[in-house]
Protein backbone atom coordinates (compact mmCIF):
# COMPACT_ATOMS: atom_id res chain seq x y z
CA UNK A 1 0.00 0.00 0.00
CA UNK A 2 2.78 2.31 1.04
CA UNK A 3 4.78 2.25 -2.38
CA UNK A 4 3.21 4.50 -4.35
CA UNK A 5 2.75 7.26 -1.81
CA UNK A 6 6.23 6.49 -0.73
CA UNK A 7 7.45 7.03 -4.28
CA UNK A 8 5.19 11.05 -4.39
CA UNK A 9 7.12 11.57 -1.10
CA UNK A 10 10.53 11.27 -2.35
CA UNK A 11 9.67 13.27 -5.12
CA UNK A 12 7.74 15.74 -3.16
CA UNK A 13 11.01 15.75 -0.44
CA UNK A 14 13.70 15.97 -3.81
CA UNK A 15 11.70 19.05 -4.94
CA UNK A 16 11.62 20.71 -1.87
CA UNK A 17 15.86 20.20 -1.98
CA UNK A 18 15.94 21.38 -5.18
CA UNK A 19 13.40 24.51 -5.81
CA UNK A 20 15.19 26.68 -3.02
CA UNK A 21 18.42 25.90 -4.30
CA UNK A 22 17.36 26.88 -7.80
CA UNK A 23 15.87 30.41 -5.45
CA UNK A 24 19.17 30.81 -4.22
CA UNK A 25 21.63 30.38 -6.81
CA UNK A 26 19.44 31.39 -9.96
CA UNK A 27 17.11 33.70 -8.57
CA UNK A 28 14.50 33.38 -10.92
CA UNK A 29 12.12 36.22 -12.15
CA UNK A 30 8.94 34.87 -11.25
CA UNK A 31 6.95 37.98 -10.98
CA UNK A 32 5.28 36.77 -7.59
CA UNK A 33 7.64 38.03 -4.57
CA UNK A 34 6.27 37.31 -0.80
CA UNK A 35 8.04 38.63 2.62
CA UNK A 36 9.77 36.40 5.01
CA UNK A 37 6.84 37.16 7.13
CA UNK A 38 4.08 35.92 4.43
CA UNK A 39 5.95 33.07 3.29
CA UNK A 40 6.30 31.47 6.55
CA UNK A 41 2.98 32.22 7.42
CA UNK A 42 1.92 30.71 4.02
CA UNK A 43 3.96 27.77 4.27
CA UNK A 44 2.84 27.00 8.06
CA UNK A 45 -0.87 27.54 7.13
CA UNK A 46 -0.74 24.53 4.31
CA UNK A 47 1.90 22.17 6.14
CA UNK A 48 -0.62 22.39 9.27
CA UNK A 49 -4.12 22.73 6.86
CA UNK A 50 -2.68 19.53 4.57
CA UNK A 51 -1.91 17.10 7.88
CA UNK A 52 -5.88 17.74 8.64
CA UNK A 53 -7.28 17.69 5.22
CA UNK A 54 -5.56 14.35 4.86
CA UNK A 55 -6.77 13.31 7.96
CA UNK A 56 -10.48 14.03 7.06
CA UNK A 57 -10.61 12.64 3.56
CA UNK A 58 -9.17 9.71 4.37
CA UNK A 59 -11.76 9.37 7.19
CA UNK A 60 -14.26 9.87 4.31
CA UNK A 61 -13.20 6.98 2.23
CA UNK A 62 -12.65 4.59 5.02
CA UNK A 63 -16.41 5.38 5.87
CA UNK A 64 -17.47 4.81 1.93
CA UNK A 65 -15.37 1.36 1.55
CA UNK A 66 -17.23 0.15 5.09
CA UNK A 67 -20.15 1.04 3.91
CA UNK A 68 -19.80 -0.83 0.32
CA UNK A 69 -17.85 -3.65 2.26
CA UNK A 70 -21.13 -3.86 4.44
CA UNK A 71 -23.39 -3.76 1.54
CA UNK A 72 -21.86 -5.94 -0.87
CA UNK A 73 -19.29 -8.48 0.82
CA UNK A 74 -16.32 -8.40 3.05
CA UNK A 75 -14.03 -10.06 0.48
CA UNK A 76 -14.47 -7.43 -2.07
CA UNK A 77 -12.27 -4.70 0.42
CA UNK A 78 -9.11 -6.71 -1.23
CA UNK A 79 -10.43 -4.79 -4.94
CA UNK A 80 -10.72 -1.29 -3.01
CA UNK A 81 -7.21 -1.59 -1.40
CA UNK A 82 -5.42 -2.35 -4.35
CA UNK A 83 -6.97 0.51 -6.02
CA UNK A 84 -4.12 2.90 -7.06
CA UNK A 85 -5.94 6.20 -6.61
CA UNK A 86 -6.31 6.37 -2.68
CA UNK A 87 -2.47 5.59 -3.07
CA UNK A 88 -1.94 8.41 -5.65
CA UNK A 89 -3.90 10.67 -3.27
CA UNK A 90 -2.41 9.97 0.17
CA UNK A 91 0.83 10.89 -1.70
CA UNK A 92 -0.09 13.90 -2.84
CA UNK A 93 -1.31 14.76 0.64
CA UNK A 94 1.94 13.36 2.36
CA UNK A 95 4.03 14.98 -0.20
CA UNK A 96 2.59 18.40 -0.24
CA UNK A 97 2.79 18.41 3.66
CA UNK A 98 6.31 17.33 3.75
CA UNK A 99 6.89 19.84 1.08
CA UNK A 100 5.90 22.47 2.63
CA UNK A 101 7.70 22.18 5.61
CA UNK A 102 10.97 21.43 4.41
CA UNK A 103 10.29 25.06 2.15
CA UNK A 104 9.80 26.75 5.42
CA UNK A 105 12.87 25.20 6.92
CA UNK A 106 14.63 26.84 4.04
CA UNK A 107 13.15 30.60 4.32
CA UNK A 108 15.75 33.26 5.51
CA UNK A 109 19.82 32.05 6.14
CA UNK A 110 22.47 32.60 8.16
CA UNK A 111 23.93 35.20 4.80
CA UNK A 112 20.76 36.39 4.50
CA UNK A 113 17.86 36.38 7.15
CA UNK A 114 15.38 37.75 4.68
CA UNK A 115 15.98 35.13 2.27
CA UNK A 116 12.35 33.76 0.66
CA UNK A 117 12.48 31.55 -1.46
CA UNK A 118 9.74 33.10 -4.28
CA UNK A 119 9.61 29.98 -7.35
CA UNK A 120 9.37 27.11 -3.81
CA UNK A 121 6.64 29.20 -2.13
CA UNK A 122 4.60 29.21 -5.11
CA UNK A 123 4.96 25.28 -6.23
CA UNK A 124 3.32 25.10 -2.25
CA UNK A 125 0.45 26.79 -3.23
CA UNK A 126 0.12 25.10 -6.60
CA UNK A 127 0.52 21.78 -4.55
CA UNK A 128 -2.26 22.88 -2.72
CA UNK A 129 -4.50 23.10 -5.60
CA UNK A 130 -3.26 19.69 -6.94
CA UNK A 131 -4.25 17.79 -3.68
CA UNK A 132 -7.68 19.72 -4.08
CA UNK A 133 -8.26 18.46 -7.72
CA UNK A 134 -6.63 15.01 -6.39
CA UNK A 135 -9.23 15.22 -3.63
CA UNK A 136 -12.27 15.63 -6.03
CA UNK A 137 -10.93 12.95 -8.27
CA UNK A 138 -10.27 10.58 -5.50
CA UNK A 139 -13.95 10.96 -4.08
CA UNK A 140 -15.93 10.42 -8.19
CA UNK A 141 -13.47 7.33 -8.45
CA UNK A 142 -14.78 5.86 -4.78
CA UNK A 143 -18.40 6.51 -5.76
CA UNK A 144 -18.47 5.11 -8.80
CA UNK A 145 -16.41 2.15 -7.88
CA UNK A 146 -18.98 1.22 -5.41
CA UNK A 147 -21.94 1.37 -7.36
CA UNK A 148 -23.65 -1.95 -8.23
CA UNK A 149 -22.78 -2.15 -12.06
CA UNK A 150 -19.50 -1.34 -11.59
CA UNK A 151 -18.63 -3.68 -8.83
CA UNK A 152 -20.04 -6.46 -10.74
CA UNK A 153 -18.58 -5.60 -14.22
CA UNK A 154 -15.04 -5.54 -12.15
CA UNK A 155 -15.59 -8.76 -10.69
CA UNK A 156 -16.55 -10.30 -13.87
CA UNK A 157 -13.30 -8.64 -15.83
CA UNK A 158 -11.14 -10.32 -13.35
CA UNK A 159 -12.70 -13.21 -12.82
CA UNK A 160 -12.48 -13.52 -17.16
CA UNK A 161 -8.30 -12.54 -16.73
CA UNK A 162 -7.96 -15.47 -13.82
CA UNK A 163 -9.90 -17.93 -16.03
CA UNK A 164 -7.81 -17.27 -18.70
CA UNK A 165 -4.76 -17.15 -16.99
CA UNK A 166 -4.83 -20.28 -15.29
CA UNK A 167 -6.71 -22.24 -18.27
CA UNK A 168 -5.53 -20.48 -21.43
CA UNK A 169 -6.66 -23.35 -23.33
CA UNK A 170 -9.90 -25.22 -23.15
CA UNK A 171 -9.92 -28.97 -21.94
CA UNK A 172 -10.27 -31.53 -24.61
CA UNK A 173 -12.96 -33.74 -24.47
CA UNK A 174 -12.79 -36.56 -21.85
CA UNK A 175 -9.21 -35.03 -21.23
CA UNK A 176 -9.75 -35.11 -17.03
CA UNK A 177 -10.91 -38.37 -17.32
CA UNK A 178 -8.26 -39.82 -19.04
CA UNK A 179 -5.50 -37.70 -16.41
CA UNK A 180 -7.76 -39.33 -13.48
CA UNK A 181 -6.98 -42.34 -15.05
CA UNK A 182 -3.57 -42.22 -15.31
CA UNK A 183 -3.07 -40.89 -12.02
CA UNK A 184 -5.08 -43.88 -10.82
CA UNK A 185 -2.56 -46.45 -12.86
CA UNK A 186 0.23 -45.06 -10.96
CA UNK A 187 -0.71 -47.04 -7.70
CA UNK A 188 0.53 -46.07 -4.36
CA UNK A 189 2.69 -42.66 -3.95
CA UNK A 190 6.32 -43.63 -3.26
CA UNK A 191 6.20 -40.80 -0.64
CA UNK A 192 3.82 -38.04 0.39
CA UNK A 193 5.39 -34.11 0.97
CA UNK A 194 3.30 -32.70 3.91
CA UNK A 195 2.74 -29.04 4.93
CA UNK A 196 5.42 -27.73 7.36
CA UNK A 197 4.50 -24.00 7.56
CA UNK A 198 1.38 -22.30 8.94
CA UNK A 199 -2.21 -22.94 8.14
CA UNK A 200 -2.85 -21.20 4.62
CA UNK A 201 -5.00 -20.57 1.93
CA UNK A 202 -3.44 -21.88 -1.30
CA UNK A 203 -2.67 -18.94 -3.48
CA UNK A 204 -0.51 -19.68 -6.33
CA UNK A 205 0.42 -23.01 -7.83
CA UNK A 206 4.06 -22.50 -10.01
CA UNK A 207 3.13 -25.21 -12.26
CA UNK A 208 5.83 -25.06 -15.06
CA UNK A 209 8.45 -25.51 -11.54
CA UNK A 210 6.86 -28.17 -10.59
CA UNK A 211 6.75 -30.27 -14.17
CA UNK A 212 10.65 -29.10 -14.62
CA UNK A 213 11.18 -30.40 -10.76
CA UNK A 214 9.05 -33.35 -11.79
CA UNK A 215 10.91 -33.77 -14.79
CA UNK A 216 14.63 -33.31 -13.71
CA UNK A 217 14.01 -35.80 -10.97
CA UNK A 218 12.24 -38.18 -12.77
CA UNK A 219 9.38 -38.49 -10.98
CA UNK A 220 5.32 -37.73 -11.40
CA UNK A 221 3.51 -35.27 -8.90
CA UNK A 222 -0.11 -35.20 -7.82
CA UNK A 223 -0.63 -32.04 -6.52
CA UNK A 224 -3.23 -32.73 -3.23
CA UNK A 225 -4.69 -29.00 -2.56
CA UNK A 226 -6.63 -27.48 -5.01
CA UNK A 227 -5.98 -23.34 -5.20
CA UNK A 228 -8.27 -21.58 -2.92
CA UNK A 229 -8.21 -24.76 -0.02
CA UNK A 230 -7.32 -24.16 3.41
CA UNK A 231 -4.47 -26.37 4.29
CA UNK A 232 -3.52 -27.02 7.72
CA UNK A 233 -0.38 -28.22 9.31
CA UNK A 234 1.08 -31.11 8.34
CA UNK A 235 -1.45 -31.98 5.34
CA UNK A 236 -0.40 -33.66 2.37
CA UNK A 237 0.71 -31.42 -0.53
CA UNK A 238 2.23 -34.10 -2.90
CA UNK A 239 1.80 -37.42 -3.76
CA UNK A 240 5.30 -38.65 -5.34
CA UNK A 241 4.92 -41.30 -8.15
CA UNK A 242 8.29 -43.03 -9.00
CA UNK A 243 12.17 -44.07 -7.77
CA UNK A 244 13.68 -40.58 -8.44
CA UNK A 245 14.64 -38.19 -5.41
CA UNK A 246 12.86 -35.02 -5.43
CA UNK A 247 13.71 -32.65 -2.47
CA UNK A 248 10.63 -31.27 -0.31
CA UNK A 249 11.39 -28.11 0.13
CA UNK A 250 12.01 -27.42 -3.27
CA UNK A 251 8.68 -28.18 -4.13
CA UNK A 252 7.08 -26.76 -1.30
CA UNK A 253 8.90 -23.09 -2.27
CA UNK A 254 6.68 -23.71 -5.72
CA UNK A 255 3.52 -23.31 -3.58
CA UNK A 256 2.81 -19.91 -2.45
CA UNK A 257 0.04 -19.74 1.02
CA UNK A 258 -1.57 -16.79 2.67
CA UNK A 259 -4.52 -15.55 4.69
CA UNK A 260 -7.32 -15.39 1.87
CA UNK A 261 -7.85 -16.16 -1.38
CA UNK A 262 -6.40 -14.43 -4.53
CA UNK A 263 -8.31 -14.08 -7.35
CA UNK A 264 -5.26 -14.12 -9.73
CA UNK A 265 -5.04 -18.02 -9.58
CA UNK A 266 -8.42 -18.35 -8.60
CA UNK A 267 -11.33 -18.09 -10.43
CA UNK A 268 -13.30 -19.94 -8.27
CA UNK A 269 -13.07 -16.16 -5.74
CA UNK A 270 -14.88 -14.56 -8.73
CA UNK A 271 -17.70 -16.79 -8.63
CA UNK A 272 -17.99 -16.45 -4.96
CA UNK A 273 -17.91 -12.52 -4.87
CA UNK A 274 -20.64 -12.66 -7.87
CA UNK A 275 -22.89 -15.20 -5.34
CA UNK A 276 -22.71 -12.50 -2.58
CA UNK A 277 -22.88 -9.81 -5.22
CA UNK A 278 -25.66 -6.49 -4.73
CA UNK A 279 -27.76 -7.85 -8.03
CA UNK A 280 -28.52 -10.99 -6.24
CA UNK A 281 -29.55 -8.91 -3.01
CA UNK A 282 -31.31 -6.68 -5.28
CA UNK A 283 -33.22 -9.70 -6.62
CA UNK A 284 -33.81 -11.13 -3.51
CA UNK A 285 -34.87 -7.83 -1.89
CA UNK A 286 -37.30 -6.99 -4.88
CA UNK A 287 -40.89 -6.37 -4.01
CA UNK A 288 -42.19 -7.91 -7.86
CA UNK A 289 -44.35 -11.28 -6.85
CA UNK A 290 -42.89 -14.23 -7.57
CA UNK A 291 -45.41 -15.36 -9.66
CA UNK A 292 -43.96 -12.86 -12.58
CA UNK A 293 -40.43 -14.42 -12.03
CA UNK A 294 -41.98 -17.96 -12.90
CA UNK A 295 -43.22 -16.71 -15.71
């Protein structure tokens, strides 16, 4: 969450280096001059003004997304906090806060105590008006992200890019029962790899590792979990077909576990967001008889 406001902050902090330097030693002709007095109070009135504005819109959101969350489901906060514009916006804030005060560090030296710094005072107030645009944008993008088409169009999109991600070709015809077959021809699993870390959802399956694992140690692997399972401590992962020697760990660093589902690898989480979704709420909610449905 933290690196793309991290990233406007170092920018935000290099520009405040930079500007007054560029005051000092170039002394640019900006037409817009401020005293010592006016700049600081400028400069003190956004850097404390910014730390509450951010303060209160972010207050603002976090009330919208609890208020969708509550609405539509709990697992659909994942979508809002990978969202890039709070990010964007929070950085902006940060930035033009952090700005600001190192600019007022910088007004009046030790050569010259009436030193303002004209070009850095006026980027502040410009920042100012960027977080205020940044502000409007950031609250159209929440609303409309939380209304019911939207949230079920996004769902669908990447539900569609996790389908085809994980299954970029279609399954031939009697193709699983012909793999359940040959798994079952295998007999008994020379060993079985368990689960040594914490209980996990499944997440992400590296499955051209595992067939070049498989392959270099000249064994086959039945992969136990399916993505999306909870798998506790000490469950079986693998079932090992063959004579070869293939080390554990290796394979288990292939497997990638975590608190909740991902919808990347799993399009399974799409279908369960849609079930809990506002249209079916909607539907259930409606006040038109049933007798029209049936018909």
């Amino acid at each position: 969450f933290w690196l793309i406001p991290g990233v406007v902050l170092i920018f935000g902090i290099a520009l405040a280096i930079l500007l007054p330097l560029a005051d000092e030693t170039f002394d640019p002709d900006i037409q817009i001059s401020y005293s010592s007095n006016a700049a600081i109070e400028v400069l003190s009135a956004i850097a404390s003004g910014m730390i509450a504005f951010t303060g209160f819109v972010f207050a603002i959101v976090i009330l919208l997304v609890q208020f969708g969350s509550s609405q539509y489901s709990p697992r659909l906060l994942r979508t809002f906090i990978g969202d890039p514009v709070p990010k964007i916006a929070i950085g902006t804030f940060v930035a033009t806060f952090t700005y600001s005060l190192l600019v007022l560090s910088g007004v009046g030296t030790e050569d010259d105590p009436n030193f303002v710094p004209n070009l850095s005072v006026t980027v502040a107030i410009l920042l100012v008006a960027a977080s205020i645009f940044v502000f409007l944008w950031l609250i159209s993008h929440v609303y409309q992200e939380l209304r019911v088409g939207n949230v079920v169009r996004r769902i669908a999109s990447d539900g569609k890019r996790a389908i085809d991600a994980v299954y970029p070709e279609p399954i031939d015809e009697g193709g699983a029962e012909t793999r359940s077959a040959a798994v079952d021809n295998l007999g008994e699993p020379a060993s079985v790899i368990e689960h040594t870390g914490d209980q996990g959802i499944l997440q992400w399956v590296d499955r051209q590792r595992l067939v070049s694992l498989a392959a270099d140690a000249e064994v086959a692997l039945a992969l136990v979990p399916a993505v999306g399972d909870s798998v506790p401590t000490g469950a079986p992962l693998f079932f090992v077909y063959g004579a070869g020697d293939a080390d554990a760990d290796t394979l288990r660093s292939s497997l990638e576990f975590g608190v909740e589902r991902m919808i990347e690898a799993d399009p399974a989480q799409a279908l369960r967001w849609l079930s809990t979704s506002p249209s079916r709420r909607c539907l259930r909610r409606s006040t038109i008889p049933r007798r029209r449905f049936r018909q």
